[in-house]
PDB file of N, CA and C in Angstrom:
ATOM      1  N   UNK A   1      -0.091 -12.818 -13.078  1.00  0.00           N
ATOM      2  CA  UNK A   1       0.909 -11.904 -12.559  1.00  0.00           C
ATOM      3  C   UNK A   1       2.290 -12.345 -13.021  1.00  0.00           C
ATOM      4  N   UNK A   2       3.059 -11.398 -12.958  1.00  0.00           N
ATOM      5  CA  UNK A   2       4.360 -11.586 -13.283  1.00  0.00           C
ATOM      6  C   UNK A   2       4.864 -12.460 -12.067  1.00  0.00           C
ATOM      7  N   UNK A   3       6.662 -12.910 -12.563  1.00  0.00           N
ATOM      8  CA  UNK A   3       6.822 -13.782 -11.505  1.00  0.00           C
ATOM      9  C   UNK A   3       7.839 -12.779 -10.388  1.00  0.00           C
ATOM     10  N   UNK A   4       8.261 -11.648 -10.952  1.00  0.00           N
ATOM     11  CA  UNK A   4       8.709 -10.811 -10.206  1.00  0.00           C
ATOM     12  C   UNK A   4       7.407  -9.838  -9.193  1.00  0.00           C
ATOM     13  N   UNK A   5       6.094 -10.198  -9.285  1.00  0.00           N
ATOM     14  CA  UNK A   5       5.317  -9.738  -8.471  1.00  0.00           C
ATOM     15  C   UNK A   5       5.413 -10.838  -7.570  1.00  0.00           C
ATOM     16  N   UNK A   6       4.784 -12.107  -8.029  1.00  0.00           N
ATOM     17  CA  UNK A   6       4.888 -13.027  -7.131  1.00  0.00           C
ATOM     18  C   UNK A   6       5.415 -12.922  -5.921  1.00  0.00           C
ATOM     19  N   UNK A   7       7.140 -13.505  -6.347  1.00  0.00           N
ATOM     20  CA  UNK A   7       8.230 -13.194  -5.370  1.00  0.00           C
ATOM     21  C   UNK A   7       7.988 -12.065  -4.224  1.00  0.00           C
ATOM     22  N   UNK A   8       7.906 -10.968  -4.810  1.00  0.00           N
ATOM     23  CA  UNK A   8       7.825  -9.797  -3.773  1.00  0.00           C
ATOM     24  C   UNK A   8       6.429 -10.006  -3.057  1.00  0.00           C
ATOM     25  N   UNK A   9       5.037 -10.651  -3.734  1.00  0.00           N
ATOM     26  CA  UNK A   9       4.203 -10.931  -2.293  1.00  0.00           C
ATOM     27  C   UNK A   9       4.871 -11.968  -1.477  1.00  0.00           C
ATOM     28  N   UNK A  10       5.359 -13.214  -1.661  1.00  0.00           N
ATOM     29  CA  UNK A  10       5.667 -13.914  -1.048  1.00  0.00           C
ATOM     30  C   UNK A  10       6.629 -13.368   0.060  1.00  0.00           C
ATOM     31  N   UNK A  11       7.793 -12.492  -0.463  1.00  0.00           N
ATOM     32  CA  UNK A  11       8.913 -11.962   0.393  1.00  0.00           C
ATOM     33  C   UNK A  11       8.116 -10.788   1.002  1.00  0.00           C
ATOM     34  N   UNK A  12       6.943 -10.283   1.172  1.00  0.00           N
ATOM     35  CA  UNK A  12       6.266  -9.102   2.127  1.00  0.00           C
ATOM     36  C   UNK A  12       5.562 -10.510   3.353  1.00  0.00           C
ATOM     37  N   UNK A  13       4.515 -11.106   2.475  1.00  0.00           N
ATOM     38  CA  UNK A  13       4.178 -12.241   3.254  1.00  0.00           C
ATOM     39  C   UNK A  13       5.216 -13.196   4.371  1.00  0.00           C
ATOM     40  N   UNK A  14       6.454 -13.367   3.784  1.00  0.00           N
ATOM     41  CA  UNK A  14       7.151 -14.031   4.558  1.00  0.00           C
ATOM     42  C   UNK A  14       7.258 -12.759   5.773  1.00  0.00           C
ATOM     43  N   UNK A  15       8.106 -11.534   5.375  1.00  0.00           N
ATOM     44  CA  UNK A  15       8.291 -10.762   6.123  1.00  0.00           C
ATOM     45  C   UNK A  15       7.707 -10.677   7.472  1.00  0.00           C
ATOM     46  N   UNK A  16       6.098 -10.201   7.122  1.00  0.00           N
ATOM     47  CA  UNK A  16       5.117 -10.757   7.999  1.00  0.00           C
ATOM     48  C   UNK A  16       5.220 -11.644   8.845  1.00  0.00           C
ATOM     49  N   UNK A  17       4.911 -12.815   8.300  1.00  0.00           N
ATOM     50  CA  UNK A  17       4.931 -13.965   9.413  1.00  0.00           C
ATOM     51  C   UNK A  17       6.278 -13.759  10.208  1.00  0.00           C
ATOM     52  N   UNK A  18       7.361 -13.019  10.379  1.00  0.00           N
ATOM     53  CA  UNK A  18       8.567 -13.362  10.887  1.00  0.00           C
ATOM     54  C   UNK A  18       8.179 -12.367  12.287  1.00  0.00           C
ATOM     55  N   UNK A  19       7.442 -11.736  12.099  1.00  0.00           N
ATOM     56  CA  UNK A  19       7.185 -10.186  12.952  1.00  0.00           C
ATOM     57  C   UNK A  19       6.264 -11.377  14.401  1.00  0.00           C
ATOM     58  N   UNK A  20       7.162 -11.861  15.767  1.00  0.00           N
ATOM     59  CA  UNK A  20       6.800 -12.860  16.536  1.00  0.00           C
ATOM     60  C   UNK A  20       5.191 -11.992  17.456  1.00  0.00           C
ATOM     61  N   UNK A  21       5.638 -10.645  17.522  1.00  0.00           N
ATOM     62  CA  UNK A  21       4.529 -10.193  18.819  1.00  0.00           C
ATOM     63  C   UNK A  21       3.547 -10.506  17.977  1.00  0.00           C
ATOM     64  N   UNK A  22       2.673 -11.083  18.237  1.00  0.00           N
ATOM     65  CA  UNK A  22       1.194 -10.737  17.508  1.00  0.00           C
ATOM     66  C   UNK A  22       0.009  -9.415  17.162  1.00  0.00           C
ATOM     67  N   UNK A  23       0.340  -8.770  18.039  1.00  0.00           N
ATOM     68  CA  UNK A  23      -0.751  -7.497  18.066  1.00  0.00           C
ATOM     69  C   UNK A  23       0.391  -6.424  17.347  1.00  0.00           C
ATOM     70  N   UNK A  24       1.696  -6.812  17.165  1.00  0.00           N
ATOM     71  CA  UNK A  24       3.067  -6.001  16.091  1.00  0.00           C
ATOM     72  C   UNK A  24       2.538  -6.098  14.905  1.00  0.00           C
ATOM     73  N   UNK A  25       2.543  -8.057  14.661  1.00  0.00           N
ATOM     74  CA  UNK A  25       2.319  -7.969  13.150  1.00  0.00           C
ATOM     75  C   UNK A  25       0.975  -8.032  12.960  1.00  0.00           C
ATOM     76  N   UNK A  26      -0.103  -7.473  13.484  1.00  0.00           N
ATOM     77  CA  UNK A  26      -1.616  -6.900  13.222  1.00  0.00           C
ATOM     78  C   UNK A  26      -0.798  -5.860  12.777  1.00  0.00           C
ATOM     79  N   UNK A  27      -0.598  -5.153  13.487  1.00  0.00           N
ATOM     80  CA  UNK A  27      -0.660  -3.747  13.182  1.00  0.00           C
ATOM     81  C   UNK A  27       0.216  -3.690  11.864  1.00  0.00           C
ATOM     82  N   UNK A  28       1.337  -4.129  11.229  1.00  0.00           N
ATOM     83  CA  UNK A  28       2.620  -4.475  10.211  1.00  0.00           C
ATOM     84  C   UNK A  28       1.127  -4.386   9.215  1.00  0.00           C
ATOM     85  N   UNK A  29       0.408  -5.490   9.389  1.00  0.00           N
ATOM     86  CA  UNK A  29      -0.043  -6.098   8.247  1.00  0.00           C
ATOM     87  C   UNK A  29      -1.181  -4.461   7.987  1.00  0.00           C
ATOM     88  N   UNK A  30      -1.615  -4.023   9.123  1.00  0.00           N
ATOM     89  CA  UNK A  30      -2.762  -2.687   8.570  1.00  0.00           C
ATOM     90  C   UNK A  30      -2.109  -1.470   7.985  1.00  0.00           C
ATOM     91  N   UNK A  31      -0.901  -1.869   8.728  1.00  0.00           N
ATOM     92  CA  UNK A  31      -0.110  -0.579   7.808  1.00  0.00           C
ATOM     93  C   UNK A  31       0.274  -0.843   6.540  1.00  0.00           C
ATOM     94  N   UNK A  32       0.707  -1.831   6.154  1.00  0.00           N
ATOM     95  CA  UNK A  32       0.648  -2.275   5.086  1.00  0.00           C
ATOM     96  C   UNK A  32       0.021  -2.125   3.728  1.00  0.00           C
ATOM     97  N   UNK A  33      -1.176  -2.782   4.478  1.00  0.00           N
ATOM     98  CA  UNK A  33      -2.366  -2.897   3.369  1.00  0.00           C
ATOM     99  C   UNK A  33      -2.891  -1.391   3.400  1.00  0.00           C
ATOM    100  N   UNK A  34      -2.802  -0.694   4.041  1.00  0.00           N
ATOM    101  CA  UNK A  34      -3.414   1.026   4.238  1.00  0.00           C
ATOM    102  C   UNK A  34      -1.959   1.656   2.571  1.00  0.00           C
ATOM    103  N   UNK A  35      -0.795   1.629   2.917  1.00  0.00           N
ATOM    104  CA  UNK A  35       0.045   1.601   2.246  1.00  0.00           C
ATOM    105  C   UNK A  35      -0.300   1.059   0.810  1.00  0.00           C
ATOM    106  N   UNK A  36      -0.331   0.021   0.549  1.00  0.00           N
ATOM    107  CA  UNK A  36      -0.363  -1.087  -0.316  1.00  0.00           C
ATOM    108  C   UNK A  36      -1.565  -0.156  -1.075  1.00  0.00           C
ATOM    109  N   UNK A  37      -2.651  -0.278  -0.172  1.00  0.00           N
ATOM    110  CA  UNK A  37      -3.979  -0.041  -1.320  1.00  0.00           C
ATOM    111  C   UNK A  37      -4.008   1.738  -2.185  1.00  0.00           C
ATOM    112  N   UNK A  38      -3.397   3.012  -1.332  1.00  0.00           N
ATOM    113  CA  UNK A  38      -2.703   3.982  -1.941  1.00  0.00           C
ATOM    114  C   UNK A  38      -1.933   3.701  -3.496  1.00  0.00           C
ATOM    115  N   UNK A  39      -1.032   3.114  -3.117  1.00  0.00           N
ATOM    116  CA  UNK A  39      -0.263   2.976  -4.529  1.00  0.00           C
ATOM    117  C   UNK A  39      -0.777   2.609  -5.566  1.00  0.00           C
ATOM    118  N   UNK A  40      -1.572   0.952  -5.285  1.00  0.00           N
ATOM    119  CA  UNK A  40      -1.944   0.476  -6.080  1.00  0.00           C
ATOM    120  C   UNK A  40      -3.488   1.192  -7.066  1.00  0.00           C
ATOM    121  N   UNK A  41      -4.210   2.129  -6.134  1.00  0.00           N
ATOM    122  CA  UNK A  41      -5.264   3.033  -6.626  1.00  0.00           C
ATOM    123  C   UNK A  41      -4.131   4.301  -7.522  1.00  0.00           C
ATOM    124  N   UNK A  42      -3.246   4.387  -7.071  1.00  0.00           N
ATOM    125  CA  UNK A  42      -2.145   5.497  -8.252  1.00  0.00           C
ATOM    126  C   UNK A  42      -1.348   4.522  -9.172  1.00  0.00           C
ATOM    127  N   UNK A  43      -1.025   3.767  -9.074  1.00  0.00           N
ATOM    128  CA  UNK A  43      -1.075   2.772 -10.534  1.00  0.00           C
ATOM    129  C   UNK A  43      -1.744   2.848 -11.039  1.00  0.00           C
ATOM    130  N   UNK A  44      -3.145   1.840 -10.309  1.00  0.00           N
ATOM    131  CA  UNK A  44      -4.393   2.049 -11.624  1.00  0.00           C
ATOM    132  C   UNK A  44      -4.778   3.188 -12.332  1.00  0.00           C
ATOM    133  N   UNK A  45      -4.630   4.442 -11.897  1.00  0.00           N
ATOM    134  CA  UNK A  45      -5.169   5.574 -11.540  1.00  0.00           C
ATOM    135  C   UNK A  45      -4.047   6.063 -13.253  1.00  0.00           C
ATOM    136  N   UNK A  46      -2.775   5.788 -13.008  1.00  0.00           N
ATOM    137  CA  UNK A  46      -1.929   5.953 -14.189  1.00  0.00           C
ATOM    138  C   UNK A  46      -2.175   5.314 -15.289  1.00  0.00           C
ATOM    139  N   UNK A  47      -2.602   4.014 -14.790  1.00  0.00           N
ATOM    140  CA  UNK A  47      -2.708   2.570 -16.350  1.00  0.00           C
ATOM    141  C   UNK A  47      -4.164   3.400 -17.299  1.00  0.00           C
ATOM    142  N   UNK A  48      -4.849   3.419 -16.345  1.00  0.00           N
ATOM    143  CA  UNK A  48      -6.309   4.708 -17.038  1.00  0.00           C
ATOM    144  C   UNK A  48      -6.295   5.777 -17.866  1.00  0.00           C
ATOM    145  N   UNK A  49      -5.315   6.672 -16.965  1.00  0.00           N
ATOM    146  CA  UNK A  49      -5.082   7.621 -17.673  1.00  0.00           C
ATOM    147  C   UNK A  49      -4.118   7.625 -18.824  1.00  0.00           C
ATOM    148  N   UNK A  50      -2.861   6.485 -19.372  1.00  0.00           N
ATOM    149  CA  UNK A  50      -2.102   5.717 -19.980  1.00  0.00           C
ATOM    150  C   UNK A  50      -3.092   5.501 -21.063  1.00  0.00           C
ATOM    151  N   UNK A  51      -4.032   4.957 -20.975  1.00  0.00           N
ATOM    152  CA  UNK A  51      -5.082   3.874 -22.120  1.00  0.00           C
ATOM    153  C   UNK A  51      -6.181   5.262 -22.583  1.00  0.00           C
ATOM    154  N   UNK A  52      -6.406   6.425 -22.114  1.00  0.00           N
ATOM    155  CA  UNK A  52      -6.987   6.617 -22.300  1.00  0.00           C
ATOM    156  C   UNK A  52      -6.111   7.976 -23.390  1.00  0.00           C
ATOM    157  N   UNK A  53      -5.325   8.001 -23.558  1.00  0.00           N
ATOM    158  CA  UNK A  53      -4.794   9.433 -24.285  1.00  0.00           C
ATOM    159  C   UNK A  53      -4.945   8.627 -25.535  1.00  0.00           C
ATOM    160  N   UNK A  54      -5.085   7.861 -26.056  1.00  0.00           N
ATOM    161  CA  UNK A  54      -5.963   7.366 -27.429  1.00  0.00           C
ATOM    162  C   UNK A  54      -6.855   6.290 -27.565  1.00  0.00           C
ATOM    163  N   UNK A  55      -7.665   7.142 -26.546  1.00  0.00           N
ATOM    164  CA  UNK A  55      -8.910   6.011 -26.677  1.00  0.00           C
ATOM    165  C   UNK A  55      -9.746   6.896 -25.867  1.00  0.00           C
ATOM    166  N   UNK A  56     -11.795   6.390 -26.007  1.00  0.00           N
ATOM    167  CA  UNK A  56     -12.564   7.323 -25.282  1.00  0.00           C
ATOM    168  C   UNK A  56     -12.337   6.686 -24.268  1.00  0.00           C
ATOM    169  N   UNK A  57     -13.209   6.964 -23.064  1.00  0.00           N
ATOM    170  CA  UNK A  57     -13.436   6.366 -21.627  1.00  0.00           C
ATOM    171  C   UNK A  57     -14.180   4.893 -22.132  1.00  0.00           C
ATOM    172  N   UNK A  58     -14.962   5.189 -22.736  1.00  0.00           N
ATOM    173  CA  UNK A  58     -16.059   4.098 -23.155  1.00  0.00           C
ATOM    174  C   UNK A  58     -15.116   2.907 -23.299  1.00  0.00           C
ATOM    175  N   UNK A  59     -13.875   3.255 -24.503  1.00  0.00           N
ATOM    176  CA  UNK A  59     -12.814   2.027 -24.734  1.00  0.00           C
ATOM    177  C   UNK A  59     -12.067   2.063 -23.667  1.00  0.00           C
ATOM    178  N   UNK A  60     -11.757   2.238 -22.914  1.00  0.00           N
ATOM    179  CA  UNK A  60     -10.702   2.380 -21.870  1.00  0.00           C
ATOM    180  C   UNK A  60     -11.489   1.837 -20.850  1.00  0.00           C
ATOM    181  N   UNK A  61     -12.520   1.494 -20.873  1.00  0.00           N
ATOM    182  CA  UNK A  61     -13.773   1.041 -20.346  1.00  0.00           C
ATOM    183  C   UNK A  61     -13.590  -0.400 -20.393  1.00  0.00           C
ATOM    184  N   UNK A  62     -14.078  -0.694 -21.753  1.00  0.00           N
ATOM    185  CA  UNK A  62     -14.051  -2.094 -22.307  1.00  0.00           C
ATOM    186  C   UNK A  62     -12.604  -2.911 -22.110  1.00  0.00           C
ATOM    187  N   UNK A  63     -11.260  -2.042 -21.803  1.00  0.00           N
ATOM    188  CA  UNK A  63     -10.486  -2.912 -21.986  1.00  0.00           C
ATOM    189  C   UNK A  63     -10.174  -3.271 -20.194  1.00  0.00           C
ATOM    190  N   UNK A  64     -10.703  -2.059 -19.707  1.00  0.00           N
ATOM    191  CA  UNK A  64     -10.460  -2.568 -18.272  1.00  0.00           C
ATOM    192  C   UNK A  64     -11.544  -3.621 -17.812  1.00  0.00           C
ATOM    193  N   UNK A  65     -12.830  -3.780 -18.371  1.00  0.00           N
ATOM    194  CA  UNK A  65     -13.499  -4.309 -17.955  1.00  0.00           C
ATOM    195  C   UNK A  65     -14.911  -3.848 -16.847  1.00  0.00           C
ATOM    196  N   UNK A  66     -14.944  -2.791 -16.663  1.00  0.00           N
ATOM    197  CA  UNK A  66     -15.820  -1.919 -16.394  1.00  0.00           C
ATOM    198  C   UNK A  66     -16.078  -0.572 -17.544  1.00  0.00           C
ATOM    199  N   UNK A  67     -17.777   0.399 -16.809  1.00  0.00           N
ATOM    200  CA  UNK A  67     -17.889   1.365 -17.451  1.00  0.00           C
ATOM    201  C   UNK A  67     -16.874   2.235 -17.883  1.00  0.00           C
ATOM    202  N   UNK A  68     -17.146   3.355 -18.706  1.00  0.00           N
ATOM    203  CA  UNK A  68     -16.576   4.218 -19.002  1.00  0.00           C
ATOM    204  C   UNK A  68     -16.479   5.224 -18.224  1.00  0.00           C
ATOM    205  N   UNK A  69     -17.191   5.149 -17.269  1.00  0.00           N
ATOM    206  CA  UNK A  69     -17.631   6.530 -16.409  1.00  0.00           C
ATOM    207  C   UNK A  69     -16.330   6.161 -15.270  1.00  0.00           C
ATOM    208  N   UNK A  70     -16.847   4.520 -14.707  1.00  0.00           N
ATOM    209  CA  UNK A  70     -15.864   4.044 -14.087  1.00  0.00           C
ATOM    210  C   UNK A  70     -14.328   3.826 -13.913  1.00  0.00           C
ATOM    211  N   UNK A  71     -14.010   4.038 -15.618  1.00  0.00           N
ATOM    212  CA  UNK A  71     -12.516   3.768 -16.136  1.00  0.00           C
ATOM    213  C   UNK A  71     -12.463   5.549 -15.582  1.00  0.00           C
ATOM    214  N   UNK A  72     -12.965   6.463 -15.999  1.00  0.00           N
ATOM    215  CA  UNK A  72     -13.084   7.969 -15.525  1.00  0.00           C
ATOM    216  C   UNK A  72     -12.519   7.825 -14.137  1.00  0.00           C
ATOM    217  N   UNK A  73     -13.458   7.362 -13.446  1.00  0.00           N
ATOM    218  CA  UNK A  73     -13.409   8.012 -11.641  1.00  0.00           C
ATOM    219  C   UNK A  73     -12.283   7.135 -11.421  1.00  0.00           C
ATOM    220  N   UNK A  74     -11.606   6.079 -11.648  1.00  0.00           N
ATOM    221  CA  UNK A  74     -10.041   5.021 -11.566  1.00  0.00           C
ATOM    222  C   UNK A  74      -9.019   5.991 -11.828  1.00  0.00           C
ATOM    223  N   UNK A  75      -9.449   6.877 -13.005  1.00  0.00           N
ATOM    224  CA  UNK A  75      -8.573   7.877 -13.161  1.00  0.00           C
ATOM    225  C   UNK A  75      -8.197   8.878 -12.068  1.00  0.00           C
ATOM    226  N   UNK A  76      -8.991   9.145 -11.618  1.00  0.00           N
ATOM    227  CA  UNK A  76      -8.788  10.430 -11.027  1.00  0.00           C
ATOM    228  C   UNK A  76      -9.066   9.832  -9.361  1.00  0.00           C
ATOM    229  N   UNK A  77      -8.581   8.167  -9.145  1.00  0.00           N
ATOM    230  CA  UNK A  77      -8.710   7.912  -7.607  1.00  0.00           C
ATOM    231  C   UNK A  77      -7.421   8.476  -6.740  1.00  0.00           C
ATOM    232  N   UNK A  78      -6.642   8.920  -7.116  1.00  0.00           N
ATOM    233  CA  UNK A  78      -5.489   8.827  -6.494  1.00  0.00           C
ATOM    234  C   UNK A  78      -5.160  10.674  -6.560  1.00  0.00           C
ATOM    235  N   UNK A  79      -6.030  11.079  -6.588  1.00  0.00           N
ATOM    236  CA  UNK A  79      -5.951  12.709  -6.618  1.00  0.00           C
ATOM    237  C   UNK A  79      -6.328  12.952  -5.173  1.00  0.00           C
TER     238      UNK A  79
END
């Protein structure tokens, strides 16, 4: 990872821990990650569809590291 990702988990993570009620920062952290995992399925969802306007699924496949079918449905998670 970059070191500008880093930083920003660390500064969400710190964030977190600062949140004192406990059953607050449960809930901080589910909203979060409910949040968090959205975007990051429309990133991937872009990097796919990015790799794939010159290339088949099959290669867009291989470079993600799964099927082709799979690099497909990554595409279209965030619809």
């Amino acid at each position: 990872m970059t070191d500008a990702v880093d930083t920003a988990e660390r500064a969400l993570i710190a964030a977190l821990k600062e949140i004192s009620d406990a059953v607050e920062r449960y809930e901080a952290v589910k909203e979060l990650e409910a949040r968090l995992d959205l975007s990051l399925k429309e990133i991937k969802a872009d990097v796919a569809k990015e790799l794939y306007v010159d290339r088949s699924w099959n290669q867009v496949g291989k470079l993600l590291g799964v099927t082709g079918s799979r690099a497909e449905q990554i595409s279209r998670a965030a619809r």
